[in-house]
PDB file of N, CA and C in Angstrom:
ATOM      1  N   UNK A   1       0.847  -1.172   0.000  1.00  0.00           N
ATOM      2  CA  UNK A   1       0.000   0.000   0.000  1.00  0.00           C
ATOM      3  C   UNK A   1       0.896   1.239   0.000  1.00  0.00           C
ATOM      4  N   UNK A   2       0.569   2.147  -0.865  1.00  0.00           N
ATOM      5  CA  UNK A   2       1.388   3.488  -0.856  1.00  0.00           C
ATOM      6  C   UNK A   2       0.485   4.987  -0.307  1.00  0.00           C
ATOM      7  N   UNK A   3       1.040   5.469   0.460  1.00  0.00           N
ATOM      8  CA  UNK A   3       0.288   6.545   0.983  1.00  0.00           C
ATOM      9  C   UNK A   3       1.179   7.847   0.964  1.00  0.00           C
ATOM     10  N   UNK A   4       0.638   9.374   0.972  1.00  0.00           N
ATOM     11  CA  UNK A   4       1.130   9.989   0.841  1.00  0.00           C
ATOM     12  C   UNK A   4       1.879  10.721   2.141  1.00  0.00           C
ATOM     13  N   UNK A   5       1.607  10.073   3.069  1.00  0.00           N
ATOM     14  CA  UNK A   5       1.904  10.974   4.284  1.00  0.00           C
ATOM     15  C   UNK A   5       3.720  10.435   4.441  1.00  0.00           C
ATOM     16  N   UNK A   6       4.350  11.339   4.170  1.00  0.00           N
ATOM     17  CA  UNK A   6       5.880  10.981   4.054  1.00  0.00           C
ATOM     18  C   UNK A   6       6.561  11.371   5.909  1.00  0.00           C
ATOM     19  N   UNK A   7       5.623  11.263   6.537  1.00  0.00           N
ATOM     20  CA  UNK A   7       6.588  11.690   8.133  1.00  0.00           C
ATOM     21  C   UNK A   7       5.706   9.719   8.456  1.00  0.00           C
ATOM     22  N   UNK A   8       6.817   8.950   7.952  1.00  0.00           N
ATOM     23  CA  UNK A   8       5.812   7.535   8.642  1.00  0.00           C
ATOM     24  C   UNK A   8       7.545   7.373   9.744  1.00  0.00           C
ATOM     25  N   UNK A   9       7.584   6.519  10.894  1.00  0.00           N
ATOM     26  CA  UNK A   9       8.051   6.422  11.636  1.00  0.00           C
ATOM     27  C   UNK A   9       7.731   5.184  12.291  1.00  0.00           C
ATOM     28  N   UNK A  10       9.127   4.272  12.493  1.00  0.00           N
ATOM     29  CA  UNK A  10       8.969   2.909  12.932  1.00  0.00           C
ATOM     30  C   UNK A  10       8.686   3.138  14.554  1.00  0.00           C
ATOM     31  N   UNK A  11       7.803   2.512  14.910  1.00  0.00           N
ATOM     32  CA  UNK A  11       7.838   2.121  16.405  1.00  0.00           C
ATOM     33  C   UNK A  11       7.617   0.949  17.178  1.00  0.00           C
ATOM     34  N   UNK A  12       7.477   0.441  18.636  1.00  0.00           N
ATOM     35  CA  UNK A  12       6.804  -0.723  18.586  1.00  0.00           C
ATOM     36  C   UNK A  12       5.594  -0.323  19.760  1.00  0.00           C
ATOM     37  N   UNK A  13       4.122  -1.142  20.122  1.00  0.00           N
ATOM     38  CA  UNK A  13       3.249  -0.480  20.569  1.00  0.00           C
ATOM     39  C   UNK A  13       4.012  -1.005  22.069  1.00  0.00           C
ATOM     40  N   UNK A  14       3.901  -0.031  22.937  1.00  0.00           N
ATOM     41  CA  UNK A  14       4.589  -0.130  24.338  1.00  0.00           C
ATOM     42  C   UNK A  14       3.292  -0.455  25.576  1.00  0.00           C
ATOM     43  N   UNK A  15       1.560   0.064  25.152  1.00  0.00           N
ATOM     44  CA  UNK A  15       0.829  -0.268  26.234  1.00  0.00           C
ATOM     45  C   UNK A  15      -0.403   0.480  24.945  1.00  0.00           C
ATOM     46  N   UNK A  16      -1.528  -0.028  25.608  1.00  0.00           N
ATOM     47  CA  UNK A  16      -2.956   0.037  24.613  1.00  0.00           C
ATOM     48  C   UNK A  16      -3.971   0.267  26.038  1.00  0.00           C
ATOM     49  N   UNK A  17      -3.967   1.350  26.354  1.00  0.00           N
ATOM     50  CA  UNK A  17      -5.336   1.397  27.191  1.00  0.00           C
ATOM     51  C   UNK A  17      -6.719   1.707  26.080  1.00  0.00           C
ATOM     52  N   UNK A  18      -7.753   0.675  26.825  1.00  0.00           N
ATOM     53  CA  UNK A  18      -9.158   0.536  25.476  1.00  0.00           C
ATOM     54  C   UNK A  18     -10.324   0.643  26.849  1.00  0.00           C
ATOM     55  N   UNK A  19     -11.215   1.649  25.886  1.00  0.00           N
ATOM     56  CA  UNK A  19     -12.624   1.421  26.277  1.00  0.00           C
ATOM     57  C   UNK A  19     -13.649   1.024  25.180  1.00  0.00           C
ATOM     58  N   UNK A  20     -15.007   1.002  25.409  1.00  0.00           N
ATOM     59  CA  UNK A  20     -15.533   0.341  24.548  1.00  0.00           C
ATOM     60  C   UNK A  20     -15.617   1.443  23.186  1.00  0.00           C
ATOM     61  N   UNK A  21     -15.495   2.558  23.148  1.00  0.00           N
ATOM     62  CA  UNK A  21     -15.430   2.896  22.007  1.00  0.00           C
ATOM     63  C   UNK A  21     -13.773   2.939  21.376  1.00  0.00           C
ATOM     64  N   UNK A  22     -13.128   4.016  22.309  1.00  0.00           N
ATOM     65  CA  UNK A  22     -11.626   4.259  21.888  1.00  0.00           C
ATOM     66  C   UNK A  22     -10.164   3.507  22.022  1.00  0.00           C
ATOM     67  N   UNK A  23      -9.376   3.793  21.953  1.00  0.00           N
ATOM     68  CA  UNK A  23      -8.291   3.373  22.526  1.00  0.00           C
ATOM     69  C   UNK A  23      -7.137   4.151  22.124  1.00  0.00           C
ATOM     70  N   UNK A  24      -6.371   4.198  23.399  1.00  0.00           N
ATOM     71  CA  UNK A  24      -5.355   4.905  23.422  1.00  0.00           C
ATOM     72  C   UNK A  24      -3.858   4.018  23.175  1.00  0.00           C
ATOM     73  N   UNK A  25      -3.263   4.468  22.342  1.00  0.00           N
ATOM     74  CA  UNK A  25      -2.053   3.302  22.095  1.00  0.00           C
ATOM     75  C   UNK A  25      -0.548   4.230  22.389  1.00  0.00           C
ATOM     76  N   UNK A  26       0.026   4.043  23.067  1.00  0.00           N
ATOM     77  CA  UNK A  26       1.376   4.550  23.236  1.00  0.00           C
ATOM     78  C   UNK A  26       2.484   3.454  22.400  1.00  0.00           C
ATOM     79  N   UNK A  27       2.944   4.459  21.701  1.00  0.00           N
ATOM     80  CA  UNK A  27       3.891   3.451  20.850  1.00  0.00           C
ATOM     81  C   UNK A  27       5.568   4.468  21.830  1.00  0.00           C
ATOM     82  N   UNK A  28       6.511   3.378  21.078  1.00  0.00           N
ATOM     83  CA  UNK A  28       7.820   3.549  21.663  1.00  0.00           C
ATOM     84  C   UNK A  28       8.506   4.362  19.937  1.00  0.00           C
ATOM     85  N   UNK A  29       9.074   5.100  20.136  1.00  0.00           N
ATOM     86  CA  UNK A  29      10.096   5.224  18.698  1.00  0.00           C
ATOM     87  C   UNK A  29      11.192   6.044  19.198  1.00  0.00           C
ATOM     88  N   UNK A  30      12.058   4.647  18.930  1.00  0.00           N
ATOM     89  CA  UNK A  30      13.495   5.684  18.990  1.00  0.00           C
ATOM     90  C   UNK A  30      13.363   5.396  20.219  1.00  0.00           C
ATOM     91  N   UNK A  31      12.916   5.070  21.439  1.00  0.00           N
ATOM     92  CA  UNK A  31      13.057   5.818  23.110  1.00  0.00           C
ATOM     93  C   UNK A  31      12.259   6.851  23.172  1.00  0.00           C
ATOM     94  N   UNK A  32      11.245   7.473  22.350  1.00  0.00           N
ATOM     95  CA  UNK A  32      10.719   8.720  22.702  1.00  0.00           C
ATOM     96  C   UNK A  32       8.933   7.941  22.721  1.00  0.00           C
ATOM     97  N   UNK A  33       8.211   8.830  23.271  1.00  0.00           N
ATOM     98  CA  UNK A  33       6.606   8.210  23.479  1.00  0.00           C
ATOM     99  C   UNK A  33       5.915   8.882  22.576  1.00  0.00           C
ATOM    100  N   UNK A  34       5.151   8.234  22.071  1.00  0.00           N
ATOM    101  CA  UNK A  34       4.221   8.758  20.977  1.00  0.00           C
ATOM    102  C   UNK A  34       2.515   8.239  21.537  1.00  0.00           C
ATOM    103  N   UNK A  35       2.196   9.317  21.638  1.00  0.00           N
ATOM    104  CA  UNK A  35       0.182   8.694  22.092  1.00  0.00           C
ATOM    105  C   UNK A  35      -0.526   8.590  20.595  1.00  0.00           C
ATOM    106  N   UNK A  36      -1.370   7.946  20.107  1.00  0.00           N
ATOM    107  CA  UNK A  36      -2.486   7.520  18.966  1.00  0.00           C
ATOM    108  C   UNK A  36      -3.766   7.448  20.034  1.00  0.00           C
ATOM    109  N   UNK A  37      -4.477   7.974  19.579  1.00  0.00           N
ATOM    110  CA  UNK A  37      -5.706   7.527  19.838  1.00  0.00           C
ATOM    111  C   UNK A  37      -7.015   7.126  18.629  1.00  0.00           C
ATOM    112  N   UNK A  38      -7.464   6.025  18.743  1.00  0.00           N
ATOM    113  CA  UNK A  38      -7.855   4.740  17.396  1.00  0.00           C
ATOM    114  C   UNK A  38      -9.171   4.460  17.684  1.00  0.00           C
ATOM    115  N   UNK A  39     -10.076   4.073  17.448  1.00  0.00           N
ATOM    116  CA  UNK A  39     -10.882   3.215  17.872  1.00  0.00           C
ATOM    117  C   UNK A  39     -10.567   1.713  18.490  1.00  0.00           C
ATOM    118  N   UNK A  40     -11.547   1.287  19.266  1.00  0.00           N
ATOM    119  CA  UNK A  40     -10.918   0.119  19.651  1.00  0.00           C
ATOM    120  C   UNK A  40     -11.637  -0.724  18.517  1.00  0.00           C
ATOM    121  N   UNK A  41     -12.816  -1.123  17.696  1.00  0.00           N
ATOM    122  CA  UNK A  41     -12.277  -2.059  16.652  1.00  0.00           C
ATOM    123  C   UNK A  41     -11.534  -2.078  15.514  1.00  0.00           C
ATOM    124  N   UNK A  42     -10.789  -0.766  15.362  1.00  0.00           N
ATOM    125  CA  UNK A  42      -9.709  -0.861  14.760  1.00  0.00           C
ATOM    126  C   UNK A  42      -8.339  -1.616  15.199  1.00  0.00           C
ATOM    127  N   UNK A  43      -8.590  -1.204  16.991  1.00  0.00           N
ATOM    128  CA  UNK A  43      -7.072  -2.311  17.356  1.00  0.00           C
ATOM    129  C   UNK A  43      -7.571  -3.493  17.388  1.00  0.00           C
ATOM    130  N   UNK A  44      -8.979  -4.280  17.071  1.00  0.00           N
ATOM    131  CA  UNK A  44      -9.111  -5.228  17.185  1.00  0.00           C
ATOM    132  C   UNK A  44      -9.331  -5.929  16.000  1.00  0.00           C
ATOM    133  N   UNK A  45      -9.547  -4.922  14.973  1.00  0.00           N
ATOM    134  CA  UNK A  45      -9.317  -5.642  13.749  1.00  0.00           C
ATOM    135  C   UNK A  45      -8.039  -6.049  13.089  1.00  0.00           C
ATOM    136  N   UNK A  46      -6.886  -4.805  13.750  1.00  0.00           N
ATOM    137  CA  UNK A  46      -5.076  -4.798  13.138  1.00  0.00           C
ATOM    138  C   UNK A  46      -4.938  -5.906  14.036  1.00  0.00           C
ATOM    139  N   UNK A  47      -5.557  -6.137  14.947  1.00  0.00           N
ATOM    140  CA  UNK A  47      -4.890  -7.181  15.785  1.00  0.00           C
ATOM    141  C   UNK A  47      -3.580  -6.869  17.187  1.00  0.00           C
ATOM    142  N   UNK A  48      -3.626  -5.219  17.156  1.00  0.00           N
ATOM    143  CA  UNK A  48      -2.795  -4.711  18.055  1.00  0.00           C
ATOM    144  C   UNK A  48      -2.662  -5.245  19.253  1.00  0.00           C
ATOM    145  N   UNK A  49      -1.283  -5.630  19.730  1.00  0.00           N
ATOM    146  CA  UNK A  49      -0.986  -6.014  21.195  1.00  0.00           C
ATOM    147  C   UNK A  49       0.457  -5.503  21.483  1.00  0.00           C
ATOM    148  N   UNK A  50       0.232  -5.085  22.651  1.00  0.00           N
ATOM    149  CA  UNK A  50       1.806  -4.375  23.225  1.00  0.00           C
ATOM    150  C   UNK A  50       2.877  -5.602  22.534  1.00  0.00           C
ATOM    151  N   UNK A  51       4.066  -4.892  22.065  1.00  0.00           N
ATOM    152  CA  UNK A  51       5.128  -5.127  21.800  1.00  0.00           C
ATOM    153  C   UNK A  51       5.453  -5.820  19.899  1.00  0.00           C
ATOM    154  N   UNK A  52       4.436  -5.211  19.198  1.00  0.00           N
ATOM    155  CA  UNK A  52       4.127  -4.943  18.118  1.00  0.00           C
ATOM    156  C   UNK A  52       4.895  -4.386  17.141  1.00  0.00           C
ATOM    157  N   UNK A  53       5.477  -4.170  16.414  1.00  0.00           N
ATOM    158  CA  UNK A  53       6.594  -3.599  15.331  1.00  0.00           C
ATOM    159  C   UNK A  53       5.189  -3.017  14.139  1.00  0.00           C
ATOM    160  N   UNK A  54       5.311  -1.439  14.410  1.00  0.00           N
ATOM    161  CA  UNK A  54       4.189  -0.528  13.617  1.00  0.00           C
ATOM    162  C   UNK A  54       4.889   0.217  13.099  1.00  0.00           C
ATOM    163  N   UNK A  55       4.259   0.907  11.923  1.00  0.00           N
ATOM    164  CA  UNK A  55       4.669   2.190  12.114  1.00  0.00           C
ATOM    165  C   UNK A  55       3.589   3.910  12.319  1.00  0.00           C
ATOM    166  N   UNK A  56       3.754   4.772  12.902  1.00  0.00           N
ATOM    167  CA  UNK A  56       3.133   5.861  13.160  1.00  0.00           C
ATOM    168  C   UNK A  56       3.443   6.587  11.372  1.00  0.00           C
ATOM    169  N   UNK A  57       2.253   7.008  10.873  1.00  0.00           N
ATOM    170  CA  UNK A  57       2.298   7.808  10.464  1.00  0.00           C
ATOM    171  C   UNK A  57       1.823   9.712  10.568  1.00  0.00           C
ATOM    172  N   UNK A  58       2.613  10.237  10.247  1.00  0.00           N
ATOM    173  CA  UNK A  58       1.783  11.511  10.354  1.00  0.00           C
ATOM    174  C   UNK A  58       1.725  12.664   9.255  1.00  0.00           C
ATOM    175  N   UNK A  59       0.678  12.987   9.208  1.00  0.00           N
ATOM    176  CA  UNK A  59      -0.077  13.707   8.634  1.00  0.00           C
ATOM    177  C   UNK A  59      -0.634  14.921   9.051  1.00  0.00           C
ATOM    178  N   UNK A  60       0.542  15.876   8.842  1.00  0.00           N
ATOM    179  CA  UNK A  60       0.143  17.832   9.638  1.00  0.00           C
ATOM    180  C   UNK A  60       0.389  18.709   8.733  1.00  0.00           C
ATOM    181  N   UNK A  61      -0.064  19.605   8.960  1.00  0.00           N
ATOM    182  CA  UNK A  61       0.485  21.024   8.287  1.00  0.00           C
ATOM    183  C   UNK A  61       1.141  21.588   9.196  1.00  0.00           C
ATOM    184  N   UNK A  62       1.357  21.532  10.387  1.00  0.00           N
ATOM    185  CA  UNK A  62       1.927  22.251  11.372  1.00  0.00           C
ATOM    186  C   UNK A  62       2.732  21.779  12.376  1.00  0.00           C
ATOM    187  N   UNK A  63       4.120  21.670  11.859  1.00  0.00           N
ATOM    188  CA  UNK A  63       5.166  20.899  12.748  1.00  0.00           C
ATOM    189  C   UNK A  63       5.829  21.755  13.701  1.00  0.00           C
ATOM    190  N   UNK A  64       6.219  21.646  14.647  1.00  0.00           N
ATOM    191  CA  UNK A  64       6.988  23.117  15.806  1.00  0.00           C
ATOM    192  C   UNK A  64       7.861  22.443  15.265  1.00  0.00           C
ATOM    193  N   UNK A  65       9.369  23.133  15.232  1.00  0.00           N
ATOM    194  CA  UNK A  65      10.462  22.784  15.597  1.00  0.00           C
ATOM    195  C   UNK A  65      11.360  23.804  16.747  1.00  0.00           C
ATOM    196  N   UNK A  66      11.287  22.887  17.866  1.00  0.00           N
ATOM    197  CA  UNK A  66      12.366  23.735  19.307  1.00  0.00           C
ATOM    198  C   UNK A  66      13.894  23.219  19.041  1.00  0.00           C
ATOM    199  N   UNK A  67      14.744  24.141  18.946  1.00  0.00           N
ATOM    200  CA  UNK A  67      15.854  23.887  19.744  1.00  0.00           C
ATOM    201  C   UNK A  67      16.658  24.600  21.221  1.00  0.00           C
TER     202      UNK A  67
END
């Protein structure tokens, strides 16, 4: 599958808190934390479970950059 969102980023899922509608997925990348928030039959259709090899994509018009 090819998509246009060019900021995609390997991670692996580190913890999945779910209620019956949502779910919150903290992925790991790099050592840094990344939050998603999904539906939960979407993590139940990907089949998501902590310690997972994903990748985050993103899709903004508006990136900060701090140094």
């Amino acid at each position: 599958m090819e998509l246009s969102a060019r900021n995609q980023l390997k991670a692996r899922v580190k913890e999945i808190r779910s209620n019956d509608i949502t779910s919150e997925v903290v992925l790991d990348v790099s050592g840094q934390e990344m939050c998603s928030v999904i539906t939960t039959g979407s993590v139940k259709q990907m089949g998501l479970k902590v310690g997972d090899d994903v990748s985050a994509l993103v899709k903004a018009t508006s990136v900060m950059v701090m140094k």
